[in-house]
C-alpha atoms as a PDB file:
ATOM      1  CA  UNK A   1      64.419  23.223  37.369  1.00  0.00           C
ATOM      2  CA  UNK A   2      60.706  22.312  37.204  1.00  0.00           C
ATOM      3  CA  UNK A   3      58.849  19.745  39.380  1.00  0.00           C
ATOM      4  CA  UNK A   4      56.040  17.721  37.556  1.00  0.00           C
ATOM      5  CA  UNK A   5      53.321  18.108  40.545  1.00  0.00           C
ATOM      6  CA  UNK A   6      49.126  17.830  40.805  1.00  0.00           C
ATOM      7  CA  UNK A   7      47.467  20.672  43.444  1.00  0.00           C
ATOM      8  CA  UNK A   8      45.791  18.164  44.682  1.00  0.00           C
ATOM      9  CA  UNK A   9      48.391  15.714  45.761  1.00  0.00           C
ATOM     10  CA  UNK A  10      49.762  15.852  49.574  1.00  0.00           C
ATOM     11  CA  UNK A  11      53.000  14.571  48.266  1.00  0.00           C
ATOM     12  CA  UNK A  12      53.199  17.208  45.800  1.00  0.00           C
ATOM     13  CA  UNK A  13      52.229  19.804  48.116  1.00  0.00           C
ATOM     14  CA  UNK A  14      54.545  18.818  50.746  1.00  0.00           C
ATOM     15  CA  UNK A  15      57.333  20.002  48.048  1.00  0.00           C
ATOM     16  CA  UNK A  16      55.597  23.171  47.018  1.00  0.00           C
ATOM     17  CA  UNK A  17      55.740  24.027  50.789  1.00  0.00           C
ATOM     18  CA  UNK A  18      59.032  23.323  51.042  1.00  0.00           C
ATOM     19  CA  UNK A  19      59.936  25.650  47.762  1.00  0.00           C
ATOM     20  CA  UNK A  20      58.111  28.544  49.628  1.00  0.00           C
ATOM     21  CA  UNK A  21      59.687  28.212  52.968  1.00  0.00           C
ATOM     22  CA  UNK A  22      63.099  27.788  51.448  1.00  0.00           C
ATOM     23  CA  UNK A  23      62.373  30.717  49.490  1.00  0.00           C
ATOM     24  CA  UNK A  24      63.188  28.605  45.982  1.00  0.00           C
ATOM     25  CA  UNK A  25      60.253  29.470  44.218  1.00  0.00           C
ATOM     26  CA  UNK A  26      62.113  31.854  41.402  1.00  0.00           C
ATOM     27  CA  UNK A  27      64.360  28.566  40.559  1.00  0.00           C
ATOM     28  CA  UNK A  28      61.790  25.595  40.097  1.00  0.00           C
ATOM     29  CA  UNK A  29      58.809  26.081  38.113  1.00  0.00           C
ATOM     30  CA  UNK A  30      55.803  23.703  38.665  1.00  0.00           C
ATOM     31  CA  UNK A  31      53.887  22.254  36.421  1.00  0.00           C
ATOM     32  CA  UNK A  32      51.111  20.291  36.506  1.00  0.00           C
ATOM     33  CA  UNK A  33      51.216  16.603  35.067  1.00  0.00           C
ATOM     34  CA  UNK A  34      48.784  13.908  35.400  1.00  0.00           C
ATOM     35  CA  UNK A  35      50.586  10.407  36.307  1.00  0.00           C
ATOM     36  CA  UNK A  36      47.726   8.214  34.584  1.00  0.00           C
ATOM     37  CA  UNK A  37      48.610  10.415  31.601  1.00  0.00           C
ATOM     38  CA  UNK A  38      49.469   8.949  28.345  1.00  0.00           C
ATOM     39  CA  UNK A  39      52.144  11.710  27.501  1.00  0.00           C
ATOM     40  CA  UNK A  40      54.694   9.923  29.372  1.00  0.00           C
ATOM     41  CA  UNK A  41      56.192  13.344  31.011  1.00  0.00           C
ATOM     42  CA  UNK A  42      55.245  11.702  34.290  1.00  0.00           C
ATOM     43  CA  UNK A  43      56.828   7.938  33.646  1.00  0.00           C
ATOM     44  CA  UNK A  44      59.978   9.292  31.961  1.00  0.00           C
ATOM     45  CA  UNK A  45      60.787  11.154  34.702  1.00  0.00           C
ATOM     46  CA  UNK A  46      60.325   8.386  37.449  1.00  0.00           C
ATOM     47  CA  UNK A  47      59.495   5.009  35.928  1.00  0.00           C
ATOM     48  CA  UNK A  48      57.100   4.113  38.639  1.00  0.00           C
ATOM     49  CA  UNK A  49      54.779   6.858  37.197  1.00  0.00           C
ATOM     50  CA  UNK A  50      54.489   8.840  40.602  1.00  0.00           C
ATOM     51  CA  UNK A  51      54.752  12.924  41.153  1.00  0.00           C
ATOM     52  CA  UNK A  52      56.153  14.842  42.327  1.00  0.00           C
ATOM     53  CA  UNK A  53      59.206  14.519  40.218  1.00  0.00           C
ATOM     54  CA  UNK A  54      62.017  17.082  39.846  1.00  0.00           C
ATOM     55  CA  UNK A  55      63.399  17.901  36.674  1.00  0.00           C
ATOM     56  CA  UNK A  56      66.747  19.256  36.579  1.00  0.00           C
ATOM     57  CA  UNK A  57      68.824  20.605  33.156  1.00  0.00           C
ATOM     58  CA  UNK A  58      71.368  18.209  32.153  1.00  0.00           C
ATOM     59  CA  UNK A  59      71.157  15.645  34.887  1.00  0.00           C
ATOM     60  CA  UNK A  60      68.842  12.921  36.114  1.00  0.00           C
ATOM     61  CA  UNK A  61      65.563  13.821  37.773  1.00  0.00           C
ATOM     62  CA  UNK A  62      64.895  13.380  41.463  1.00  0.00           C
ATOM     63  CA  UNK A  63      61.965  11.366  42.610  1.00  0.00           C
ATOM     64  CA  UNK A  64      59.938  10.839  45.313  1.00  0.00           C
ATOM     65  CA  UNK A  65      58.841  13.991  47.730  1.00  0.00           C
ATOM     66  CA  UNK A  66      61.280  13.424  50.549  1.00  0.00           C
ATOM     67  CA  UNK A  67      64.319  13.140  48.169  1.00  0.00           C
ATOM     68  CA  UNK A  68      63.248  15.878  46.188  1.00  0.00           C
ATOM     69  CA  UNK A  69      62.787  17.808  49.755  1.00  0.00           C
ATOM     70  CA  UNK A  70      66.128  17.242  50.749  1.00  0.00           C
ATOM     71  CA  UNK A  71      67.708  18.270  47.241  1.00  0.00           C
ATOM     72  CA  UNK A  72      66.137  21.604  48.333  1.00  0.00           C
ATOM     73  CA  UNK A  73      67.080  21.684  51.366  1.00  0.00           C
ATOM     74  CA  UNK A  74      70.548  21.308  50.809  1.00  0.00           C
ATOM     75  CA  UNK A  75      71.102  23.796  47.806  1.00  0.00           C
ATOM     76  CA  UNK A  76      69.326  25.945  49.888  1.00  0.00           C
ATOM     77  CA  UNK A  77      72.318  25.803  52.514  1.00  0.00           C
ATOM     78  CA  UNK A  78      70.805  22.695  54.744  1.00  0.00           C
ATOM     79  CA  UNK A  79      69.729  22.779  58.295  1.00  0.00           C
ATOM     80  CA  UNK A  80      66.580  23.869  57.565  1.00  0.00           C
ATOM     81  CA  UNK A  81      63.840  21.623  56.765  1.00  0.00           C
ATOM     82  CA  UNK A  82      66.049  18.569  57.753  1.00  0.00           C
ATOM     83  CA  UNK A  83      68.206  19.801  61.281  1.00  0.00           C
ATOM     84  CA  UNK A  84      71.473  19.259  61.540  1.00  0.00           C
ATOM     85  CA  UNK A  85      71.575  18.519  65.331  1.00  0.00           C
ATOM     86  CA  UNK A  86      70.967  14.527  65.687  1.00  0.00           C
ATOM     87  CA  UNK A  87      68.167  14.727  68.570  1.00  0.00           C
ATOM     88  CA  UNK A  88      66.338  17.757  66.560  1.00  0.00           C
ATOM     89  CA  UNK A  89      66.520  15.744  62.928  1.00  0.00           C
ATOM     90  CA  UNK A  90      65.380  12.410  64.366  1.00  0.00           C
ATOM     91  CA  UNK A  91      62.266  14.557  66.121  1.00  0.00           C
ATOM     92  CA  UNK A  92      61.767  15.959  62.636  1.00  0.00           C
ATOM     93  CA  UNK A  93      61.868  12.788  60.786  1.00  0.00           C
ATOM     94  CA  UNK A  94      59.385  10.808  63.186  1.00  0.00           C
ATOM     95  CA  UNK A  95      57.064  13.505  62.844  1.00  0.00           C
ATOM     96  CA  UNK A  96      57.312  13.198  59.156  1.00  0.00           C
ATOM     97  CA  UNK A  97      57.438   9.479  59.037  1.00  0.00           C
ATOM     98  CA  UNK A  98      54.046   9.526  60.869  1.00  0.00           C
ATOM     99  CA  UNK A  99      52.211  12.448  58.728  1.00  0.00           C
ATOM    100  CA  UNK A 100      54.026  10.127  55.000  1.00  0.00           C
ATOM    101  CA  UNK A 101      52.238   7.545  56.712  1.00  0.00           C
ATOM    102  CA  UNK A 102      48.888   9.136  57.170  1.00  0.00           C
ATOM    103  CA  UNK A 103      49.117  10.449  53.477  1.00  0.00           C
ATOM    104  CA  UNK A 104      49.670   7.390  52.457  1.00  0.00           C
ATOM    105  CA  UNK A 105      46.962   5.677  53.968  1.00  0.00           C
ATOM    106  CA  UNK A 106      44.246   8.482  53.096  1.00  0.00           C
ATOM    107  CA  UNK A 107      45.731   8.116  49.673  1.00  0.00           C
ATOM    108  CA  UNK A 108      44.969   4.505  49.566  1.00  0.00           C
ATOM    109  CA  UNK A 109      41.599   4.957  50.602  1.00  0.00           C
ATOM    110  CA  UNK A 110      40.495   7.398  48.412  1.00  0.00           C
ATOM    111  CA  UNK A 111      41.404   5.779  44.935  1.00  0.00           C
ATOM    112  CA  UNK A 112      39.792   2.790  47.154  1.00  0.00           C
ATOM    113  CA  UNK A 113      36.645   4.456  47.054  1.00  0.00           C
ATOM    114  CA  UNK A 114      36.881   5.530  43.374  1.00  0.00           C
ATOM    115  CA  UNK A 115      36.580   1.341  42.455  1.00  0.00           C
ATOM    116  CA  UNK A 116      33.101  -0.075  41.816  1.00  0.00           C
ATOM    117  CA  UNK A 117      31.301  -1.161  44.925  1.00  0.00           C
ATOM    118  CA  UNK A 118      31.531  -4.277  44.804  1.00  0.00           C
ATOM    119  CA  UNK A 119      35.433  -4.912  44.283  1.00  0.00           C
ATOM    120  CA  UNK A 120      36.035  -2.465  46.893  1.00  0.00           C
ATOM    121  CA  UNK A 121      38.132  -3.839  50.430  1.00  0.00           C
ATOM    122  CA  UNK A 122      35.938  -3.525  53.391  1.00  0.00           C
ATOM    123  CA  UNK A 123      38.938  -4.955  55.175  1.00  0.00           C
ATOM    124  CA  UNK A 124      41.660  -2.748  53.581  1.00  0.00           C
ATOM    125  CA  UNK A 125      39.388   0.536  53.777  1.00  0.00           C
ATOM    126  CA  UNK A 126      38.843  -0.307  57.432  1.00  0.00           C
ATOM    127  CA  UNK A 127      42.467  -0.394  58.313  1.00  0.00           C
ATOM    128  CA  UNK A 128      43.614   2.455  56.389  1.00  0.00           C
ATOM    129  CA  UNK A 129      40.580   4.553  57.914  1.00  0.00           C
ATOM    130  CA  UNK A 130      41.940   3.288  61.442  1.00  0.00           C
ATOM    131  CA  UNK A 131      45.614   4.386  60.581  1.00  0.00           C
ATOM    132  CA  UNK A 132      44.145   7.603  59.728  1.00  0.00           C
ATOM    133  CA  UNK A 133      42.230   8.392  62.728  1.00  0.00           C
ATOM    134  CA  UNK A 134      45.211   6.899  64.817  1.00  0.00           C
ATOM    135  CA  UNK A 135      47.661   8.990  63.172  1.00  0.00           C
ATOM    136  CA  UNK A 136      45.847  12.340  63.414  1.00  0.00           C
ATOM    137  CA  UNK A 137      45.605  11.629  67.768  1.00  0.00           C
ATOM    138  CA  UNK A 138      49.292  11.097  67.474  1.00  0.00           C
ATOM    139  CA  UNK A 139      49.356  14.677  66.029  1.00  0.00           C
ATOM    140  CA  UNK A 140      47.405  15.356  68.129  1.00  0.00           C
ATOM    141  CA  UNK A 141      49.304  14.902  71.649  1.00  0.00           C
ATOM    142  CA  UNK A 142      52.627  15.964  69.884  1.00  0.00           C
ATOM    143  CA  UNK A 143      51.154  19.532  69.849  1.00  0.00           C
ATOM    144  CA  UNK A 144      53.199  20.887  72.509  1.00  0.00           C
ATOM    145  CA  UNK A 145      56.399  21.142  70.434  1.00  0.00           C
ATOM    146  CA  UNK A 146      57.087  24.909  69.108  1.00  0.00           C
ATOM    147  CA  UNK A 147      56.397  24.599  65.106  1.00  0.00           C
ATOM    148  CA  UNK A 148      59.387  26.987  64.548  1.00  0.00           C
ATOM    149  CA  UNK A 149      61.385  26.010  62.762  1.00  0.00           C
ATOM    150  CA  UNK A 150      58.784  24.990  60.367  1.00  0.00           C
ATOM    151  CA  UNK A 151      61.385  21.515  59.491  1.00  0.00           C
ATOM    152  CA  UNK A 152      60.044  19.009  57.186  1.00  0.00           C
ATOM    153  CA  UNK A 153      57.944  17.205  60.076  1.00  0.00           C
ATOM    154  CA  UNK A 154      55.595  19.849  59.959  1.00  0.00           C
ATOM    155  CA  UNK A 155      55.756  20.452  56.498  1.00  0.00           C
ATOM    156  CA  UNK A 156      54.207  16.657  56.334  1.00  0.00           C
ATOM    157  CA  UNK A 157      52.102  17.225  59.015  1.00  0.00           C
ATOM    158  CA  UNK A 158      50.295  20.288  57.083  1.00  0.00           C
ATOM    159  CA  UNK A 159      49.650  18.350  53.204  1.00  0.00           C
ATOM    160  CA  UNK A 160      48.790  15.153  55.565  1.00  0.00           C
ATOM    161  CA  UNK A 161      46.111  17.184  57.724  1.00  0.00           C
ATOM    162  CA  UNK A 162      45.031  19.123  54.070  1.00  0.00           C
ATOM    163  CA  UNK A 163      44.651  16.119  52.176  1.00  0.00           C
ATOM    164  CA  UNK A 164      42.540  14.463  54.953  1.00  0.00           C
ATOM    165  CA  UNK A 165      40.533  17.244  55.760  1.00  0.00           C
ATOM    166  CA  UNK A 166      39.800  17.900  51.312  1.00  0.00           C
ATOM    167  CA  UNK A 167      39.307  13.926  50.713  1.00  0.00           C
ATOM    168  CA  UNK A 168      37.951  12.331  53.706  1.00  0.00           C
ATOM    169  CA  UNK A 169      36.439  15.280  55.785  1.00  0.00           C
ATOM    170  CA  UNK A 170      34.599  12.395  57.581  1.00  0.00           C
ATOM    171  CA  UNK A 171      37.856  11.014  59.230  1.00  0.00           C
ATOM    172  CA  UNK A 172      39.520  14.751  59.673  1.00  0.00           C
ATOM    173  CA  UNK A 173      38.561  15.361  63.152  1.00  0.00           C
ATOM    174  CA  UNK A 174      38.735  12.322  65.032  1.00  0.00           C
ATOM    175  CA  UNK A 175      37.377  12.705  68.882  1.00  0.00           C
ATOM    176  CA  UNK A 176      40.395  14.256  71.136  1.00  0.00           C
ATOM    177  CA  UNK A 177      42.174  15.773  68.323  1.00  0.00           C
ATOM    178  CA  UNK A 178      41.193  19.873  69.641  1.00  0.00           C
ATOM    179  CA  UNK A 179      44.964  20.407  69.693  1.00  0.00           C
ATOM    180  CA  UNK A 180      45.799  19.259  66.138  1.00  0.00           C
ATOM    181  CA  UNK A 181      42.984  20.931  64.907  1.00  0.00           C
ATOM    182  CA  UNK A 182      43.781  24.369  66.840  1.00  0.00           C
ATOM    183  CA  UNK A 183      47.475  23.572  65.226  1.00  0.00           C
ATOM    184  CA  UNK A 184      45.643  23.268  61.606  1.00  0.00           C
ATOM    185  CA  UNK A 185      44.006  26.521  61.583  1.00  0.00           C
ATOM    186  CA  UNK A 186      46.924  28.779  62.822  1.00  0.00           C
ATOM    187  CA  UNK A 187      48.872  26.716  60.448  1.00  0.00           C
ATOM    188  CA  UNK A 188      46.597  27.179  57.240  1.00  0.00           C
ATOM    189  CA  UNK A 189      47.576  31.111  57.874  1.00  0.00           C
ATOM    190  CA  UNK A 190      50.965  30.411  56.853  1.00  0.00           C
ATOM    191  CA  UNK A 191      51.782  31.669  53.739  1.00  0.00           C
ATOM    192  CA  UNK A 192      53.308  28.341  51.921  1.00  0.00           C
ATOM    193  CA  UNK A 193      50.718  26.923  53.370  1.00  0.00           C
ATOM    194  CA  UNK A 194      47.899  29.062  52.075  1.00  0.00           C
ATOM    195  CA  UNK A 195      49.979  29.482  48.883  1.00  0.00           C
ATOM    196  CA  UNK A 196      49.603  25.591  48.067  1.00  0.00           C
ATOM    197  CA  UNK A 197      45.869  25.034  49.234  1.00  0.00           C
ATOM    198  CA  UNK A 198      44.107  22.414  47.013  1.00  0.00           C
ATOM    199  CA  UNK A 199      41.242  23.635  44.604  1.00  0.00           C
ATOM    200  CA  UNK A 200      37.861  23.768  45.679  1.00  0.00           C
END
């Protein structure tokens, strides 16, 4: 298999974690593919021109991050990035809705930023900053939970806290966030996590 990915993408990495912890790494290769590309590896793989994308021999490839995370997780044997028990898997996916959502709005700010000045969304960039900032306190006070198993929530949490922290270092430590960042830095030790760091 091989998984069209970016190093810098939190969606990307999120799957490159997941490889490591599921110990998968010898059966998907990753490659590096640019979605504004004009190859068209990206957009024939999923036609909405997004990575990461899973390519599979023979069969039809798997898009976006949390389907491709779950493919993993199952052929891995299941029950371990997504739990089986219902109050441990909903605990899991809430903490990985919120860190998709965080992603997804430091995402959206940073190609934002990239426009000219002027047609750039003071509204928009305001919001998406506030989502941020309220996302990472939500972390935040959800820091008393043991990270073991390290399930798909905190997975999330670590490419949504990397991304921040490499695009928008301005928004990565938002005031009463100690505990997420004391979470952070015992979590960057972890060796999918180290293993996937963004360049730079």
């Amino acid at each position: 298999m091989q998984l069209l990915s970016s190093p810098t993408s939190p969606f990307a990495r999120k799957v490159r974690i997941s490889l490591i912890e599921l110990g998968l790494g010898d059966r998907v290769s990753v490659t590096d593919a640019n979605p504004m590309g004009e190859d068209g590896v990206v957009a024939a793989a999923n036609p909405l021109g997004k990575i990461p994308a899973l390519l599979r021999p023979g069969e039809r490839a798997i898009f976006d991050s949390t389907v491709i995370c779950e493919y993993l997780d199952a052929i891995a044997g299941g029950g371990r990035l997504f739990p089986t028990p219902l109050s441990l898997r909903v605990d899991a996916l809430v903490r990985h809705a919120l860190a998709q959502g965080v992603m997804e709005a430091a995402f959206s700010l940073v190609m934002e930023t990239r426009r000219e000045e002027a047609a750039r969304s003071a509204y928009w960039m305001s919001r998406w900053a506030e989502a941020i900032r309220r996302g990472l306190l939500e972390m935040s006070k959800r820091e008393g939970v043991d990270p073991s198993p390290f399930d798909i929530g905190w997975i999330a949490q670590a490419a949504a806290v990397g991304y921040v922290e490499f695009r928008l270092p301005h928004l990565a430590n938002p005031e009463g966030s100690g505990a997420l960042s004391d979470w952070w830095i015992a979590a960057q030790a972890r060796p999918s996590v180290a293993a996937t760091r963004p360049p730079g």
